[in-house]
Protein backbone atom coordinates (compact mmCIF):
# COMPACT_ATOMS: atom_id res chain seq x y z
CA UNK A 1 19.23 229.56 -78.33
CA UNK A 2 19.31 226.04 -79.61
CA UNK A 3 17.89 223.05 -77.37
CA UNK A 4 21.66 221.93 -76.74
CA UNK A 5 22.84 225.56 -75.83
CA UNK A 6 19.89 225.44 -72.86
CA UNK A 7 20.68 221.99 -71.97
CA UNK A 8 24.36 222.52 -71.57
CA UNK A 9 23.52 226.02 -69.78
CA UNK A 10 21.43 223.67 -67.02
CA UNK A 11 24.21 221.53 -66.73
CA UNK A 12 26.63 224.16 -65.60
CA UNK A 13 24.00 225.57 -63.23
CA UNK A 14 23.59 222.40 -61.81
CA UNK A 15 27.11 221.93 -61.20
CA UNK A 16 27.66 225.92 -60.08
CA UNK A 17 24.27 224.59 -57.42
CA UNK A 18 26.11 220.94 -56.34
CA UNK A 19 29.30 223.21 -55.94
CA UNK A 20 27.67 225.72 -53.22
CA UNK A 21 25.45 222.93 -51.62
CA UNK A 22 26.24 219.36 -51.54
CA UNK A 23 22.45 218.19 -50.54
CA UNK A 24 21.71 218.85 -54.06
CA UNK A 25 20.35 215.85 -55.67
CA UNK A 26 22.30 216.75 -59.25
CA UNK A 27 21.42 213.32 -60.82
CA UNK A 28 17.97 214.10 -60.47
CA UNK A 29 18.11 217.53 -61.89
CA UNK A 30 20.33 216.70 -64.84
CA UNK A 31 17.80 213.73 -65.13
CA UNK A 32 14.88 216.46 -65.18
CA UNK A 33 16.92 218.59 -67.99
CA UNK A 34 16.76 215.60 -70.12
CA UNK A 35 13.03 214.17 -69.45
CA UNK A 36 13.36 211.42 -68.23
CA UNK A 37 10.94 209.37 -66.42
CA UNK A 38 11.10 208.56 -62.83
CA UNK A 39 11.01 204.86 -62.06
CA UNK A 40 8.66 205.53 -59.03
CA UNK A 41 5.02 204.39 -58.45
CA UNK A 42 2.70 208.09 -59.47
CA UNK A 43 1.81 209.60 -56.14
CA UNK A 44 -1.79 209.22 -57.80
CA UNK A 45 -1.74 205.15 -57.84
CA UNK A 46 -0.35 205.34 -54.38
CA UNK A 47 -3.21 207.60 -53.15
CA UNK A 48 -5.60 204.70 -54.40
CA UNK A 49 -3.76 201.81 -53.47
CA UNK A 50 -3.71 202.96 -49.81
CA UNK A 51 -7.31 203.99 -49.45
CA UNK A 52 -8.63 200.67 -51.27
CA UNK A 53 -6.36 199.29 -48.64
CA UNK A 54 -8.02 201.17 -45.39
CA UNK A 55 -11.51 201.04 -46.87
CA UNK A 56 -11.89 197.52 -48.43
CA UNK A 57 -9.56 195.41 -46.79
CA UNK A 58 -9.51 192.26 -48.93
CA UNK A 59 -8.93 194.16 -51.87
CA UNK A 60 -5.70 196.09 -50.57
CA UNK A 61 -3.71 192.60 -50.67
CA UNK A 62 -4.49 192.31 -54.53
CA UNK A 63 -2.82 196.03 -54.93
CA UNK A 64 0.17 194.75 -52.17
CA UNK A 65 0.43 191.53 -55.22
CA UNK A 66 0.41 193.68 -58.17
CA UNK A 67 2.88 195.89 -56.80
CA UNK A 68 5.21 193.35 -55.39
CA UNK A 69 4.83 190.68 -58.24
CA UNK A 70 4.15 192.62 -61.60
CA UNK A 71 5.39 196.10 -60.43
CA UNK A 72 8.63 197.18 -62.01
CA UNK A 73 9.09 200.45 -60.11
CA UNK A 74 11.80 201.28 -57.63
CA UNK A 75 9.50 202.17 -54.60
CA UNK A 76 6.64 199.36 -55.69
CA UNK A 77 7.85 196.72 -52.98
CA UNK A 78 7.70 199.74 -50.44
CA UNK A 79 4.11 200.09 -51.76
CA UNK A 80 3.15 196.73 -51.78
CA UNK A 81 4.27 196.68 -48.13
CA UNK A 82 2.03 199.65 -47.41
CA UNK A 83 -0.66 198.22 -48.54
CA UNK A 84 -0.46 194.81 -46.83
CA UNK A 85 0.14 197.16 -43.15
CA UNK A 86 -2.73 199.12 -43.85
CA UNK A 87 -5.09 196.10 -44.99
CA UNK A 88 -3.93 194.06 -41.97
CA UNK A 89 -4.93 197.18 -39.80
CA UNK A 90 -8.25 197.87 -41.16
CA UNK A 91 -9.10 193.85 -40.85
CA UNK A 92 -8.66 194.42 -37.07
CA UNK A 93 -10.33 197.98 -37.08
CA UNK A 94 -13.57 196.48 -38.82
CA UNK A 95 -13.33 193.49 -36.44
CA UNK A 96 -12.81 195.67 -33.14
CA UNK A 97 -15.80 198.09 -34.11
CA UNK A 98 -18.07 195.24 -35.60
CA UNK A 99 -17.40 193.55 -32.04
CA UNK A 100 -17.76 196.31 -29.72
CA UNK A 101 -21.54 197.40 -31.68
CA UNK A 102 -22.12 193.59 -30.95
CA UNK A 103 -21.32 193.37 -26.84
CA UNK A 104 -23.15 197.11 -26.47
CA UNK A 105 -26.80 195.55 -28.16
CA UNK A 106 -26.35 192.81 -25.54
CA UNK A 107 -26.80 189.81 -28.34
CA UNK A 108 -24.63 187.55 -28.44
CA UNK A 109 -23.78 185.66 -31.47
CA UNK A 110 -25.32 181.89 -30.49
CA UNK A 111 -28.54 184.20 -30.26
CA UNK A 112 -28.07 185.55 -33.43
CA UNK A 113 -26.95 182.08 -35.20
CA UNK A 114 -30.61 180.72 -33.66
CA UNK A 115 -32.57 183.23 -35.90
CA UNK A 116 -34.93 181.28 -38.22
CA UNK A 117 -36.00 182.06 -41.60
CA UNK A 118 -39.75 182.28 -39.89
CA UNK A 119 -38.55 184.66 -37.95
CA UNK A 120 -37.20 187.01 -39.91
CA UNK A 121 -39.85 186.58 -42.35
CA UNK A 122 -42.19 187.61 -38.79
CA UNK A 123 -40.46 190.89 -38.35
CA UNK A 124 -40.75 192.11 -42.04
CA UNK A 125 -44.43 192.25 -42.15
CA UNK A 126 -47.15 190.23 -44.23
């Protein structure tokens, strides 16, 4: 069976399938028979983007620019939106937690900003 004879045979099944059910997405099969590409962000980049974005805050807005700037993709503004919610959400996690282990050690930060050099230098050792 040539390469045309299968590709026409998945055509027909694809219209036999959109016949019986109409929640059949046939553009994206008959785009499947034919190999091409989907113009979607790889579930893989997405994976990274957002877990840059939760665990090193800052850097999850430079994936939210490429994404909305340079990104080409159909679903890349959705991404680059993503990533700015999650960043913006792990900012105020860190800052929440970094506060609250601050107020339970009962120093405040003027004590902290009157640490000296000497001081420091004190507590290490000779």
């Amino acid at each position: 069976m040539s390469q045309d004879e299968q590709l026409e045979q998945k055509v027909s099944q694809y219209a036999t399938l959109a016949k019986e059910n109409k929640n059949i997405d046939v553009a994206s099969l008959m785009m499947s028979a034919l190999g091409q590409k989907d113009n979607t962000v790889s579930s893989r980049a997405k994976r990274w983007a957002y877990l840059i974005s939760i665990s090193l805050p800052p850097f999850g807005l430079l994936f939210a620019l490429k994404y909305y700037v340079f990104s080409g993709e159909d679903d890349a503004k959705t991404v680059a939106t993503s990533c700015v919610i999650l960043t913006v959400l792990s900012v105020g996690l860190f800052w929440i937690i970094g506060k609250t282990m601050l107020s339970s050690s009962g120093t405040s930060l003027e004590q902290i900003q009157q640490i000296t050099p000497q001081e420091i230098k004190s507590t290490l050792g000779p």
